[in-house]
Protein backbone atom coordinates (compact mmCIF):
# COMPACT_ATOMS: atom_id res chain seq x y z
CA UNK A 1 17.28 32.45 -22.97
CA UNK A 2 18.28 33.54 -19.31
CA UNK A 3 14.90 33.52 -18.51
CA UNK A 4 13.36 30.27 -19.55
CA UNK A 5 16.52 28.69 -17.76
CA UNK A 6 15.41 31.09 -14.68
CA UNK A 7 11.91 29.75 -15.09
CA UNK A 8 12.93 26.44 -15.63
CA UNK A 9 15.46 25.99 -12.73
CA UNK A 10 13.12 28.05 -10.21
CA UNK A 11 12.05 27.21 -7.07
CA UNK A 12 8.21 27.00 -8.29
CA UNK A 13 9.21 24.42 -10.99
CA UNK A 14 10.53 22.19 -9.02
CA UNK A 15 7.54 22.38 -6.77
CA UNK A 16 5.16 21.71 -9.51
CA UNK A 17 7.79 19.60 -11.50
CA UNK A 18 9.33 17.35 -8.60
CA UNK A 19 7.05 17.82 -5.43
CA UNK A 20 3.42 16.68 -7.30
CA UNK A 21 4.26 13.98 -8.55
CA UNK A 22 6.07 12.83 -5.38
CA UNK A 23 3.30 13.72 -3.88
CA UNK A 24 0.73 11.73 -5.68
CA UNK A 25 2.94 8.55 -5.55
CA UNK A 26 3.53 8.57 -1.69
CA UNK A 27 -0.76 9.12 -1.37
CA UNK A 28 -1.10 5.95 -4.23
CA UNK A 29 1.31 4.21 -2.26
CA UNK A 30 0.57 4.58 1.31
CA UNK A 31 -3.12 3.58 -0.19
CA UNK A 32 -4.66 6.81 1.42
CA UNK A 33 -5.90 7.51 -2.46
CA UNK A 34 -7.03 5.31 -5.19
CA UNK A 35 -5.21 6.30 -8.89
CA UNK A 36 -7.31 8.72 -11.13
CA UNK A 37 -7.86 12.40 -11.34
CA UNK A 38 -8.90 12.81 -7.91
CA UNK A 39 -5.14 12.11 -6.38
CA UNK A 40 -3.73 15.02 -8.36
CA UNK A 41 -6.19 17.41 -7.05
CA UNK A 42 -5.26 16.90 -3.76
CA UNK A 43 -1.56 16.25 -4.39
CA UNK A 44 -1.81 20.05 -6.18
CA UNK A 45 -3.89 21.22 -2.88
CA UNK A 46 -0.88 19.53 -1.19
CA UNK A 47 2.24 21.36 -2.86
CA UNK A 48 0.06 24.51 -3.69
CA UNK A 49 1.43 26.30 -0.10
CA UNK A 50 4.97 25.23 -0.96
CA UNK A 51 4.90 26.90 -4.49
CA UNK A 52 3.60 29.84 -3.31
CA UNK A 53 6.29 30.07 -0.77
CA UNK A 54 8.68 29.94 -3.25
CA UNK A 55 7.51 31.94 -5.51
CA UNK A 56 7.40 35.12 -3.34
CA UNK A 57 9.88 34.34 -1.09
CA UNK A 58 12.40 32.94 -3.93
CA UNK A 59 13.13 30.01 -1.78
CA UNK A 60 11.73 27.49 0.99
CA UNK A 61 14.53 27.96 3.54
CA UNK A 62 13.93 30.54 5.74
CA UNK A 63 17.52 31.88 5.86
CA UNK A 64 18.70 36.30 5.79
């Protein structure tokens, strides 16, 4: 159980589960994309960098 709520509450999940999306609706929005599957593609390509940061470095701030 510890570790699906440390899965769950990571900093990769809330890339993928908070940062895509908002990253698909600000391309849709500003009109730089039409809607369809295209938009997620590159709103993945977009927040790809940031959940890889996380995930080895266990967070986005760069703090010691």
């Amino acid at each position: 159980m510890e570790y699906v709520l440390r899965l769950l509450l990571s900093p990769a999940a809330f890339a993928i589960g908070f940062l895509w999306p908002l990253a698909v609706q600000v391309l849709q929005r500003a009109e730089l994309m039409t809607p369809g599957p295209s938009v997620w593609l590159v709103g993945a390509l977009i927040v790809l960098p940031f959940t890889l940061m996380a995930h080895f470095r266990g967070s986005w701030i760069w703090l010691r």
